[in-house]
N, C-alpha and C. Protein backbone atom coordinates (compact mmCIF):
# COMPACT_ATOMS: atom_id res chain seq x y z
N UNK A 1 28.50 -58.91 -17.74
CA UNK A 1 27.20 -59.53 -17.62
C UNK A 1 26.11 -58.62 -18.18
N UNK A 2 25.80 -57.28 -17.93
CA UNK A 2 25.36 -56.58 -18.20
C UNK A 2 25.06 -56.49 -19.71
N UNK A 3 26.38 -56.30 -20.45
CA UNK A 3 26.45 -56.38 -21.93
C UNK A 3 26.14 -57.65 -22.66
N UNK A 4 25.74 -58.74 -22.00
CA UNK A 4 25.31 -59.94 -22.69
C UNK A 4 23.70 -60.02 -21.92
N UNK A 5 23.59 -59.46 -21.00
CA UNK A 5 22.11 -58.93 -21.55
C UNK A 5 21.29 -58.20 -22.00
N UNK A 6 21.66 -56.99 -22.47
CA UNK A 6 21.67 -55.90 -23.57
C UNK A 6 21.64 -56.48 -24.86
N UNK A 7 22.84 -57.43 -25.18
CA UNK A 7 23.17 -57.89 -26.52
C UNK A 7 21.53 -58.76 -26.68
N UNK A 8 21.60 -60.33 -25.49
CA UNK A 8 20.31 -60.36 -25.76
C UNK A 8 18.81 -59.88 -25.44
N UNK A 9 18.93 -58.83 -25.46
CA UNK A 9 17.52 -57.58 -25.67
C UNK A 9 17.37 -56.99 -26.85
N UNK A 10 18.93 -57.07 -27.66
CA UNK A 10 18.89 -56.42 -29.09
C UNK A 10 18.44 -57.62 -30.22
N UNK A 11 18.98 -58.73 -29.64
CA UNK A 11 18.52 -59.80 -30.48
C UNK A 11 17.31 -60.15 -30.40
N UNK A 12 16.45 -60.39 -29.07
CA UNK A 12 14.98 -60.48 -29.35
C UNK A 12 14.02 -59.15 -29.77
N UNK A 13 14.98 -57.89 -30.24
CA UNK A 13 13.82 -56.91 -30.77
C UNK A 13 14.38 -57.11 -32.02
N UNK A 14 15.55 -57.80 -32.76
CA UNK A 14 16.26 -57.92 -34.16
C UNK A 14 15.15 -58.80 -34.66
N UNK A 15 14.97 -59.89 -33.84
CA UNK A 15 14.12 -61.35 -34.12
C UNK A 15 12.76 -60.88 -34.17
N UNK A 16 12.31 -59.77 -33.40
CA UNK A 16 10.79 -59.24 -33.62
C UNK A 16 10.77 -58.49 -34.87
N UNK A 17 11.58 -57.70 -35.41
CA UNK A 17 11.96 -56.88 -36.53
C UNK A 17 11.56 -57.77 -37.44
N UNK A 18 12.46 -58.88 -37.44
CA UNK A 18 12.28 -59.84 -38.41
C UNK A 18 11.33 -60.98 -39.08
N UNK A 19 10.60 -61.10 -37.65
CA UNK A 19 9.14 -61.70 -37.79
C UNK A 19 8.81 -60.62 -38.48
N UNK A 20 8.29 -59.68 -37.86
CA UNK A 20 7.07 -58.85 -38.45
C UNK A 20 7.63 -58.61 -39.88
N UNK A 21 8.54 -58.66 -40.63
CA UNK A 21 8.93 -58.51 -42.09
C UNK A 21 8.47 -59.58 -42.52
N UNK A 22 8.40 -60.55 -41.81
CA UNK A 22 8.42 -62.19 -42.96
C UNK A 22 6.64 -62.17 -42.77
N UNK A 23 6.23 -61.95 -41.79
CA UNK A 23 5.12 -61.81 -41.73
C UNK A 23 4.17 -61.09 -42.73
N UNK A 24 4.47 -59.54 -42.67
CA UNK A 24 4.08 -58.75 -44.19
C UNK A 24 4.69 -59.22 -45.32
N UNK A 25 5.90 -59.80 -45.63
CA UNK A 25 6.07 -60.60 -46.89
C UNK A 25 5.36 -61.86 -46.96
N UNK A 26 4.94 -62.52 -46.36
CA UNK A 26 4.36 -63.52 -46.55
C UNK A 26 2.79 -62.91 -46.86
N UNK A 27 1.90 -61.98 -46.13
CA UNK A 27 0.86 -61.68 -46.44
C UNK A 27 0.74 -60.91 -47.80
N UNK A 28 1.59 -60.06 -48.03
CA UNK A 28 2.25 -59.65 -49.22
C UNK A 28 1.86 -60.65 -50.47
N UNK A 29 2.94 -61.97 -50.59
CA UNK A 29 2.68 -63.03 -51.33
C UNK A 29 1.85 -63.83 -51.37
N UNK A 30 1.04 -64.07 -50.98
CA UNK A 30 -0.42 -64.71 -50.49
C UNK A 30 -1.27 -63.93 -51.37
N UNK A 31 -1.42 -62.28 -51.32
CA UNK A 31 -2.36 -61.63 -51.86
C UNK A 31 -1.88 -61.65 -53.19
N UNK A 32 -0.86 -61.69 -54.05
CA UNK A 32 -0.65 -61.45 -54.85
C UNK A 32 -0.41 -63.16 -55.54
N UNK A 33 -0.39 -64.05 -54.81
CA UNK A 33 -0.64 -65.05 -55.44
C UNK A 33 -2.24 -65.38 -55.78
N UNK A 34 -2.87 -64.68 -54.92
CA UNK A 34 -4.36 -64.94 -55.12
C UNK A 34 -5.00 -64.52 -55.92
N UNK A 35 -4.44 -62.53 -56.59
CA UNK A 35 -4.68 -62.43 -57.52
C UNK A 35 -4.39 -62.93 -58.88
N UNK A 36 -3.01 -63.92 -59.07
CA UNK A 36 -2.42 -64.38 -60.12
C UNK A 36 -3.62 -65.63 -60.65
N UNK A 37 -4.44 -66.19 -59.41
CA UNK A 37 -4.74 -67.65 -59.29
C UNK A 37 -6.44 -66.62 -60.29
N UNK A 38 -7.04 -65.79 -59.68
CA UNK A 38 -7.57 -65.07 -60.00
C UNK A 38 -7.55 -64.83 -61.38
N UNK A 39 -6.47 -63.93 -61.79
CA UNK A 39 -6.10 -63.62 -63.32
C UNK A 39 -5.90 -65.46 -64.42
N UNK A 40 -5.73 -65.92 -64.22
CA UNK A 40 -5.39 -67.19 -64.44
C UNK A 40 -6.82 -67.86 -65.25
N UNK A 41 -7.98 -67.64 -63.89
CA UNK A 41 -9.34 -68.46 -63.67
C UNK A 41 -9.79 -67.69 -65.28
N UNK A 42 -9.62 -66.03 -65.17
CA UNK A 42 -10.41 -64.87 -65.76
C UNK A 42 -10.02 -65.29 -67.13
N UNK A 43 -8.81 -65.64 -67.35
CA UNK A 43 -8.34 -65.73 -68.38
C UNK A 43 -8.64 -67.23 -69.49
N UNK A 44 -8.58 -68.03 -68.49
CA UNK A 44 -9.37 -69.42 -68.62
C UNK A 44 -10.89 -69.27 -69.49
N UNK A 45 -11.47 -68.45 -68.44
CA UNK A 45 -13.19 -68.19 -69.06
C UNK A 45 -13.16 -67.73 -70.27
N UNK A 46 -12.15 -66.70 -70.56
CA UNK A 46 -12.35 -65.90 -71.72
C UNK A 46 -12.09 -67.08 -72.89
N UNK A 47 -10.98 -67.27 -72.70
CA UNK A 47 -10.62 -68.32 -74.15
C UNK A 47 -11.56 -69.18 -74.29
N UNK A 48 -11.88 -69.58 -73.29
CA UNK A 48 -13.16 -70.63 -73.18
C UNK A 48 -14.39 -70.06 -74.00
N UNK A 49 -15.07 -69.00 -73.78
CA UNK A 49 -15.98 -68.21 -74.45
C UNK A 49 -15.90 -68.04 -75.99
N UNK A 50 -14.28 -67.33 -75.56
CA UNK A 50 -13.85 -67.23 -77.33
C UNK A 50 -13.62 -68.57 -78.00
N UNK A 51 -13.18 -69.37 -77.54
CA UNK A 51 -13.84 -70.53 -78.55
C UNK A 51 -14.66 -71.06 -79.29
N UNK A 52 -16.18 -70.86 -77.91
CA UNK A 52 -17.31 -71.20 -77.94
C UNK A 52 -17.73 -70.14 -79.78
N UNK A 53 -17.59 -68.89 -79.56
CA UNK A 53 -17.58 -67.71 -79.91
C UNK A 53 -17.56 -68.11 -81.48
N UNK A 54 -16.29 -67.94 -81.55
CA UNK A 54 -15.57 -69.02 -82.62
C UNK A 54 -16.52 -69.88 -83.77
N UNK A 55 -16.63 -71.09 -82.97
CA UNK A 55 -16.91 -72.17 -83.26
C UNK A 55 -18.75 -71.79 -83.66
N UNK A 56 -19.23 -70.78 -83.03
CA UNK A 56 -20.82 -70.63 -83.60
C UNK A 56 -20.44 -69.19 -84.77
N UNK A 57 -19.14 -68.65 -84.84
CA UNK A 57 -19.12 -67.74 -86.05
C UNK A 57 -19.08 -68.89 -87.41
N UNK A 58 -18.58 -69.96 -87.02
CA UNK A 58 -17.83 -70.80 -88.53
C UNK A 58 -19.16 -71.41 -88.85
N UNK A 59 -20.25 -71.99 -87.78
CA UNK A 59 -20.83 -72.97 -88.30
C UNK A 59 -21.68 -71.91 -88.99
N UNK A 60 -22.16 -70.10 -88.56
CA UNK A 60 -22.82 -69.38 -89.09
C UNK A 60 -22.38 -69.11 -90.41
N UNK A 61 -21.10 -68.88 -90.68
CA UNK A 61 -20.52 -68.61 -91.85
C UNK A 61 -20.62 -69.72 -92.67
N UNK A 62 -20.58 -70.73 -92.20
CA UNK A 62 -20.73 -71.86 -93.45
C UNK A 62 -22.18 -72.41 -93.69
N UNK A 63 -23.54 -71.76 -92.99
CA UNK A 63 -24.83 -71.70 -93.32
C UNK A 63 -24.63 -70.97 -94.55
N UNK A 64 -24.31 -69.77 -94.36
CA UNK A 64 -24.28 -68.34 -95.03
C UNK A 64 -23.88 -68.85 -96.30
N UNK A 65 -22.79 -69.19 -96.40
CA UNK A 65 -21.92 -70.41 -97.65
C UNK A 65 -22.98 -70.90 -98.79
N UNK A 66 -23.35 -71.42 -97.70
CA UNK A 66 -24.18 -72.51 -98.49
C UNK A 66 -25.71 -71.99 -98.90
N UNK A 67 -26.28 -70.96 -98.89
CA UNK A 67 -27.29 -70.79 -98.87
C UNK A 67 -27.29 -69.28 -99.68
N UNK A 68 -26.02 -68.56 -99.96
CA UNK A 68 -25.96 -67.80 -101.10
C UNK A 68 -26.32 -67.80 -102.03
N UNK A 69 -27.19 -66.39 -102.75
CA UNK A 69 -27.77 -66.57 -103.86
C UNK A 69 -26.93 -64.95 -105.02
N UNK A 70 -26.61 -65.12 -105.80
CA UNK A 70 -26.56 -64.04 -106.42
C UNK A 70 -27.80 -63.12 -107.45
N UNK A 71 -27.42 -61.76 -106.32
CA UNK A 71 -28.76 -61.27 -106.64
C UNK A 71 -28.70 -59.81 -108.00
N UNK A 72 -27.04 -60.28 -108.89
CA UNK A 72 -27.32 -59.53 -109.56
C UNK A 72 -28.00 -59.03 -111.04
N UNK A 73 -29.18 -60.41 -111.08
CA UNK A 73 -30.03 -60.46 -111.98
C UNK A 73 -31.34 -59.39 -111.39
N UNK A 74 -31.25 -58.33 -110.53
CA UNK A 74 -32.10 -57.87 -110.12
C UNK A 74 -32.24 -56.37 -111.07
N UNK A 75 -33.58 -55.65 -110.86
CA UNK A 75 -33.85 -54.59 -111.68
C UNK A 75 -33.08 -53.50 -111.03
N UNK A 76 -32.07 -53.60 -110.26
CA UNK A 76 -31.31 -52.54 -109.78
C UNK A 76 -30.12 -52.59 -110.82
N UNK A 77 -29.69 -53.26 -111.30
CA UNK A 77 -28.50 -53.33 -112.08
C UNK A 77 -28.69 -53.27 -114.09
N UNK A 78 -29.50 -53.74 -114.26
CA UNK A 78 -30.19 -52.68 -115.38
C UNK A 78 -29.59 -54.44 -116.16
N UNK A 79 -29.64 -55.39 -115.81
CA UNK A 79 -28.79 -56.35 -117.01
C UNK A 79 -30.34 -56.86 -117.60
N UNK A 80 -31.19 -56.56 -118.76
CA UNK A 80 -31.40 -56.99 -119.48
C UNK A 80 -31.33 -57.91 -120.84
């Protein structure tokens, strides 16, 4: 009798052992899912930006395009 209540005294401190592990693994994974959700958002913005980014380099470059003049009829280059 004795030894089957010993045995269960070892099992409810095995079962406390074992909570408190699932417990820090679970808080564990939580934080590190939060940073993923985090890295995710950060990463979202950026491409988002760099698009934006993008899209006002081309329309600048194709002002630029179009509005080129060649300036080597100038008195720096000596073409008389």
């Amino acid at each position: 009798m004795s030894q089957y209540i010993s045995l269960l005294g070892f099992l409810s401190i095995a079962t406390m052992e074992q909570s408190s592990i699932v417990t820090a693994l679970s808080i564990s994974v939580l934080f590190f899912l939060v940073l993923l959700v985090l890295g995710w958002r950060k990463s979202y913005l950026l491409r988002k930006e760099s698009d934006k980014l993008n899209e006002s380099f081309t329309i600048d470059k194709e002002k630029e395009e179009h509005t080129y003049r060649d300036f080597t009829e100038s008195h720096m280059y000596d073409n008389n």
